[in-house]
C-alpha atoms as a PDB file:
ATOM      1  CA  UNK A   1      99.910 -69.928   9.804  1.00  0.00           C
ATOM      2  CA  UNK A   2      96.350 -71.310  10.013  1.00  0.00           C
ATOM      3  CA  UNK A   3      96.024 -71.036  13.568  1.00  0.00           C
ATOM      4  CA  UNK A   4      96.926 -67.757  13.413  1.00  0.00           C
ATOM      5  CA  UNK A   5      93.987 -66.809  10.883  1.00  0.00           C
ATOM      6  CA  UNK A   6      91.615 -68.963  12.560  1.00  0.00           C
ATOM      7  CA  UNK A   7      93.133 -67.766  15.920  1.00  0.00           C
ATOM      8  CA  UNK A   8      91.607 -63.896  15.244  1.00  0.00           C
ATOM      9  CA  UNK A   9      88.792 -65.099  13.435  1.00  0.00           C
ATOM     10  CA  UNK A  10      87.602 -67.253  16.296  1.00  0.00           C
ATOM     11  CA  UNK A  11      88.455 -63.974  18.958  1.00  0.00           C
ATOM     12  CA  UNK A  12      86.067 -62.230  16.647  1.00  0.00           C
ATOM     13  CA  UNK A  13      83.313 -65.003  16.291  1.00  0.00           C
ATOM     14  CA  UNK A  14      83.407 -64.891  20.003  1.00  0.00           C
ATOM     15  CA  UNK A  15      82.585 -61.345  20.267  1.00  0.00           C
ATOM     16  CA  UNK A  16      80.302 -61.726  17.269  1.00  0.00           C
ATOM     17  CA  UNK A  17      82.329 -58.879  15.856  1.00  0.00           C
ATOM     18  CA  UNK A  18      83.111 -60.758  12.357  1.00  0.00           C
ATOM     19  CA  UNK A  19      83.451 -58.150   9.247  1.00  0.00           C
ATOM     20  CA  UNK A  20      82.772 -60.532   7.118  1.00  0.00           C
ATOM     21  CA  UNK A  21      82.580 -64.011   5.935  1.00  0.00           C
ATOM     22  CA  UNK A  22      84.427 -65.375   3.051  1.00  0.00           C
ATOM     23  CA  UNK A  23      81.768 -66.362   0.322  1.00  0.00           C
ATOM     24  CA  UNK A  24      83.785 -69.674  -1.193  1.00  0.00           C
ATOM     25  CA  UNK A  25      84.088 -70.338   2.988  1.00  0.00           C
ATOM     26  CA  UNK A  26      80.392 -69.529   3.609  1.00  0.00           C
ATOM     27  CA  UNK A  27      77.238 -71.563   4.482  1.00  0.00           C
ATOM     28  CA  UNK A  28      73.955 -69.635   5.714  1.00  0.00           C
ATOM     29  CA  UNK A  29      70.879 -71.054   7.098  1.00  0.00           C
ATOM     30  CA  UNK A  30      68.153 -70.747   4.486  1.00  0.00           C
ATOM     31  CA  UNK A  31      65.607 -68.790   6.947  1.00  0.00           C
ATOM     32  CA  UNK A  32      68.481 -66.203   7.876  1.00  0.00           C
ATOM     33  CA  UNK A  33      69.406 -65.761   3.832  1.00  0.00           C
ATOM     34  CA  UNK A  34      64.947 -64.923   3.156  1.00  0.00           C
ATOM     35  CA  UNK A  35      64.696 -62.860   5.803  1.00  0.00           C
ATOM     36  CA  UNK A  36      67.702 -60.531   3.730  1.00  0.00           C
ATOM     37  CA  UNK A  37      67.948 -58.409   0.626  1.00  0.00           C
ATOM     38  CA  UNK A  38      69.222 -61.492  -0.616  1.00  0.00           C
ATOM     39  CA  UNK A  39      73.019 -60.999  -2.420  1.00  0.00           C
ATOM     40  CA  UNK A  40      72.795 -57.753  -4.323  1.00  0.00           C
ATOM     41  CA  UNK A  41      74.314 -58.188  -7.914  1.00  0.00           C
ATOM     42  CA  UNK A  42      75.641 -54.093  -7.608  1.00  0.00           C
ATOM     43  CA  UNK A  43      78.387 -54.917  -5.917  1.00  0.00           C
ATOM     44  CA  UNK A  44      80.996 -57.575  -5.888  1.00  0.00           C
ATOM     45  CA  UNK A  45      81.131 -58.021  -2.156  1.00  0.00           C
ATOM     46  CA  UNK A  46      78.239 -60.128  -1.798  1.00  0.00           C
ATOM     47  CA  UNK A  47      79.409 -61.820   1.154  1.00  0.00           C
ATOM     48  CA  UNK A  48      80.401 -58.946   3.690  1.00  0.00           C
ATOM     49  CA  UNK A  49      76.556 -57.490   1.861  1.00  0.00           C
ATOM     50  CA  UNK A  50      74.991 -60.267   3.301  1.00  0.00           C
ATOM     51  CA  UNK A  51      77.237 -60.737   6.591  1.00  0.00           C
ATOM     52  CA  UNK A  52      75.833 -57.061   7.755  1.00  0.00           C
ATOM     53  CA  UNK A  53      72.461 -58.014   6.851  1.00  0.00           C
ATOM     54  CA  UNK A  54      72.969 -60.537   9.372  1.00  0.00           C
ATOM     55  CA  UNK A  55      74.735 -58.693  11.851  1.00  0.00           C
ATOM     56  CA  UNK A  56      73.059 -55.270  11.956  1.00  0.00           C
ATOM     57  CA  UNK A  57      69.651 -55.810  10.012  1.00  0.00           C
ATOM     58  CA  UNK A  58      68.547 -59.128  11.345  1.00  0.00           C
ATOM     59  CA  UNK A  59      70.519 -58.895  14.636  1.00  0.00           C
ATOM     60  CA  UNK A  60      71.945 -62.304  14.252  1.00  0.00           C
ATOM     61  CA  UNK A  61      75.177 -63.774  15.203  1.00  0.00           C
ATOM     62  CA  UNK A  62      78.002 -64.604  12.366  1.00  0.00           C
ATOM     63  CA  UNK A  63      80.378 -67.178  13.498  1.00  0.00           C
ATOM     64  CA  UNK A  64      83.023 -68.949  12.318  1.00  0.00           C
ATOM     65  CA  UNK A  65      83.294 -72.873  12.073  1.00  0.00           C
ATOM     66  CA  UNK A  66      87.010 -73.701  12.409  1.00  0.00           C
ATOM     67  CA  UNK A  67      86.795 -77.762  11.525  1.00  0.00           C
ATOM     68  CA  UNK A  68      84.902 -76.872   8.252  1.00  0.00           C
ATOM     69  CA  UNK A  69      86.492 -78.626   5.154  1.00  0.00           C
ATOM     70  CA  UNK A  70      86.435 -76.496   1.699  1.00  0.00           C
ATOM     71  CA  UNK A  71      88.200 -76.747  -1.600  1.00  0.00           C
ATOM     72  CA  UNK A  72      88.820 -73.811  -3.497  1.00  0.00           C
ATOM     73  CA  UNK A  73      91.244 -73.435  -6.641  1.00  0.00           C
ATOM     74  CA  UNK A  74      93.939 -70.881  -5.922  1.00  0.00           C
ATOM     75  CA  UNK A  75      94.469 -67.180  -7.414  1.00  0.00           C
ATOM     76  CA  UNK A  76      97.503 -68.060 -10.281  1.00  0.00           C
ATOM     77  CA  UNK A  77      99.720 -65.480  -9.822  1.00  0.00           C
ATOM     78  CA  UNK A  78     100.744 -62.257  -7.285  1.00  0.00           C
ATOM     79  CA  UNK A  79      99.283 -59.413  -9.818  1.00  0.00           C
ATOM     80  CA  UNK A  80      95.656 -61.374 -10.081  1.00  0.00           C
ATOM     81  CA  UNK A  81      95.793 -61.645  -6.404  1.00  0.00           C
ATOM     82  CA  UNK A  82      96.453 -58.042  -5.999  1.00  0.00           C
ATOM     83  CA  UNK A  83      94.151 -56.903  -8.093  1.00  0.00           C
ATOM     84  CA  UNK A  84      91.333 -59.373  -6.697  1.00  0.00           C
ATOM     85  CA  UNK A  85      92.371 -57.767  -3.198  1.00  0.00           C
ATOM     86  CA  UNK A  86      92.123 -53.698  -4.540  1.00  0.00           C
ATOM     87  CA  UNK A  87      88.510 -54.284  -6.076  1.00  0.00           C
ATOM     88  CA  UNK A  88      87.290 -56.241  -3.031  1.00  0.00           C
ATOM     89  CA  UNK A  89      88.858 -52.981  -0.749  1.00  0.00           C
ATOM     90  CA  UNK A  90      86.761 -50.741  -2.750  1.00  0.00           C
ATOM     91  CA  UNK A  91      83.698 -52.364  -2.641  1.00  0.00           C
ATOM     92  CA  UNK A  92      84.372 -52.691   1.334  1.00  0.00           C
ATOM     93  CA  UNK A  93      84.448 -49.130   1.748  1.00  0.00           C
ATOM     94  CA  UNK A  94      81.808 -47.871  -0.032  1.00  0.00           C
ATOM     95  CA  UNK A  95      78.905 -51.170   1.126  1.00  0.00           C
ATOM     96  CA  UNK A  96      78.181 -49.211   4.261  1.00  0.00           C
ATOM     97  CA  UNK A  97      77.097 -46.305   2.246  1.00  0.00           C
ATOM     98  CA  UNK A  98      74.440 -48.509  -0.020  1.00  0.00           C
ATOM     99  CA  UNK A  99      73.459 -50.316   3.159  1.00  0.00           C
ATOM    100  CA  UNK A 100      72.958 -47.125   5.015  1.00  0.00           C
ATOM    101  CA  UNK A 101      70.903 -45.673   1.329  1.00  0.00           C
ATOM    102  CA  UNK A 102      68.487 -49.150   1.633  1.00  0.00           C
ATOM    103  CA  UNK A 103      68.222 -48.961   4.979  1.00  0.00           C
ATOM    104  CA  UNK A 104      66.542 -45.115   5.338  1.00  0.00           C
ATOM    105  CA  UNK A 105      64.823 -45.127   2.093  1.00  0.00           C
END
């Protein structure tokens, strides 16, 4: 199963065509993170905020690092997960929109 993931996600790194980068799986170099809006605490998908800040603001490239290491603790159960996953698809869709708002204003 992991190659799989990492399998797309490195397909996508190549093409520097990632969406977005997990934020407990993220690492940013300090000069890149300045030069943004920083995270913005209206929404709750800080990471893919910041990952087109990179990619479309800053024009620079998001990639993925397959032999990182990270420890997360996992989601309990299958209705926390779900939920997690339906407010994270929300925010998704509409963080073009506020990016497109702070971006002409």
């Amino acid at each position: 199963m992991r190659r799989h993931f990492f399998a797309g996600r490195s397909y996508a790194s190549e093409l520097n065509s990632v969406y977005t980068l997990s934020g407990a799986f993220s690492a940013f170099r300090k000069s890149a993170v300045l030069k943004s809006w920083m995270y913005n605490t209206d929404t709750i998908c800080e990471d893919t905020h910041i990952t087109f800040q990179m990619r479309y603001r800053q024009d620079e490239r998001v990639e993925v690092c397959e032999d990182a290491l990270f420890f997360v603790d996992p989601i309990e159960d299958v209705n926390k997960l779900y939920t997690q996953r339906q407010r994270w698809q929300r925010e998704v869709l509409r963080l073009p929109k506020c990016l497109w708002i702070k971006t002409s204003s």
